[in-house]
Protein backbone atom coordinates (compact mmCIF):
# COMPACT_ATOMS: atom_id res chain seq x y z
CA UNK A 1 6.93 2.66 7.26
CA UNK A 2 4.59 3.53 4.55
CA UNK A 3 5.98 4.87 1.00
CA UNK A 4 4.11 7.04 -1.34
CA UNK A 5 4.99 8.93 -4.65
CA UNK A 6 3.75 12.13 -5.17
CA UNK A 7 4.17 13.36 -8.84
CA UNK A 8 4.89 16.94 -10.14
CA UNK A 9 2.07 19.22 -11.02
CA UNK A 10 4.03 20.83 -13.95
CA UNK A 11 5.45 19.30 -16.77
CA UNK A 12 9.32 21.01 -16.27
CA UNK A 13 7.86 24.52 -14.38
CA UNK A 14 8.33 25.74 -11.23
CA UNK A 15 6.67 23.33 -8.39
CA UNK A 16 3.60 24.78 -6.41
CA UNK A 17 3.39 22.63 -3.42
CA UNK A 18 5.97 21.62 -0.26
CA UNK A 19 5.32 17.90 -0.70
CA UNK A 20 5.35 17.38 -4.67
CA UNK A 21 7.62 15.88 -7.08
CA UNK A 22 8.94 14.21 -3.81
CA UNK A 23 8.62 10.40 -2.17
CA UNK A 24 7.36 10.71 1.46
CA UNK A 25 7.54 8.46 4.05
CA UNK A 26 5.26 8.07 7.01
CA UNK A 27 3.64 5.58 9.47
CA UNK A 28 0.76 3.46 8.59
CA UNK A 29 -1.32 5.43 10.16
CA UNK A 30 -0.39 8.37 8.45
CA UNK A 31 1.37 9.99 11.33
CA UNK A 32 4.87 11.49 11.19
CA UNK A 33 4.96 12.30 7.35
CA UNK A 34 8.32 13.24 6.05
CA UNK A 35 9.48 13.67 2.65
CA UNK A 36 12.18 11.25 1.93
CA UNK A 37 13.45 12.73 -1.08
CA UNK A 38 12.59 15.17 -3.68
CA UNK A 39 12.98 16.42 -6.62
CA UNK A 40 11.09 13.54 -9.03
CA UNK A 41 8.71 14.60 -11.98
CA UNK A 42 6.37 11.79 -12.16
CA UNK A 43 8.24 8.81 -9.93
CA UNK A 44 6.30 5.46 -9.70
CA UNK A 45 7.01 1.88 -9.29
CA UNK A 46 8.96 2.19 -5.60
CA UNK A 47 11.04 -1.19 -5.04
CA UNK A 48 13.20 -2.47 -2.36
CA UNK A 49 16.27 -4.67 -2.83
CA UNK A 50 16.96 -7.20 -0.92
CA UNK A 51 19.53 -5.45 1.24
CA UNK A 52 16.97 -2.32 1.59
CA UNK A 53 17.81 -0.07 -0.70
CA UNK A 54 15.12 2.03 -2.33
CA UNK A 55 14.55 2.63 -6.17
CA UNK A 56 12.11 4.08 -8.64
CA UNK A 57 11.15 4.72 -12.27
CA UNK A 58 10.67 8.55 -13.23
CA UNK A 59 9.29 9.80 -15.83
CA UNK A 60 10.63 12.92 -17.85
CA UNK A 61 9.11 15.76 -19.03
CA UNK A 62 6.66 15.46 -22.22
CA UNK A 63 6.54 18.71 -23.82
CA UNK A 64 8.63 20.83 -25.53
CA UNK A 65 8.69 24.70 -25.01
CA UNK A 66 10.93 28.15 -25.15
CA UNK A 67 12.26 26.64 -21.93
CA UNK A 68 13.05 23.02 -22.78
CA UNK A 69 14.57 22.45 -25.84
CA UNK A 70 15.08 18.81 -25.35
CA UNK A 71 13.15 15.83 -23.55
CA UNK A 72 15.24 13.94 -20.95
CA UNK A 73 16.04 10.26 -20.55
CA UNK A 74 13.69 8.62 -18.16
CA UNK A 75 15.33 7.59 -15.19
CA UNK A 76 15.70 4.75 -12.67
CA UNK A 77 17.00 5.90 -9.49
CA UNK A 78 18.86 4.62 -6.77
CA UNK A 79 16.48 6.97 -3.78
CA UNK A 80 18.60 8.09 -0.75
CA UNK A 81 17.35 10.08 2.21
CA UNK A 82 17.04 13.28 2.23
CA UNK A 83 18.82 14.05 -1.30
CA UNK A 84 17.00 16.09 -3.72
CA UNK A 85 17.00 14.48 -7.62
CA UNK A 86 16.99 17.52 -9.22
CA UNK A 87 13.50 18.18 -10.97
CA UNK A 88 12.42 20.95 -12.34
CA UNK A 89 15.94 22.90 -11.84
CA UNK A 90 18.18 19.48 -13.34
CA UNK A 91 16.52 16.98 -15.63
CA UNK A 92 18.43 13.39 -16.84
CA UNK A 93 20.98 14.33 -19.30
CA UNK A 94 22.94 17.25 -16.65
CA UNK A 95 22.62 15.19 -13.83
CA UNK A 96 25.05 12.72 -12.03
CA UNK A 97 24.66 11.32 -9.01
């Protein structure tokens, strides 16, 4: 299976598209895409352990507003199927997984 990242399109706002702020999965060929997991502002640098499991870098928001009063640890992130990560609704410091 082939992995891609697909960041946000907003900084911390409401997402516009089905498929970003998500990693997808699919076959080579493209066929059968499926998002994997969601719910990543900017994720990047995919890596497998040895034993298979899947983790990436993501970055956190960059700008300050009326609706984000603080910027958010980035985060490395242990990626399980089907779970959603929490951006924009849960950023790094109010989340536990």
């Amino acid at each position: 299976k082939l992995y891609v990242v697909v960041g946000a399109t907003t900084d911390h706002g409401p997402l516009h598209d089905p498929l970003e702020a998500s990693i997808l999965r699919m076959n080579a060929d493209g066929s059968d895409l499926e998002v994997f997991a969601t719910g990543f502002r900017n994720p990047y640098d995919l890596a497998f352990s040895a034993d298979g499991k899947l983790f990436t870098a993501d970055n956190s928001p960059d700008e300050l507003d009326q609706s984000l009063q603080y910027l958010a640890a980035e985060e490395i992130n242990y990626v399980r199927e089907g779970l959603d990560y929490g951006f924009p609704n849960v950023l790094a410091a109010n989340q536990r997984r």
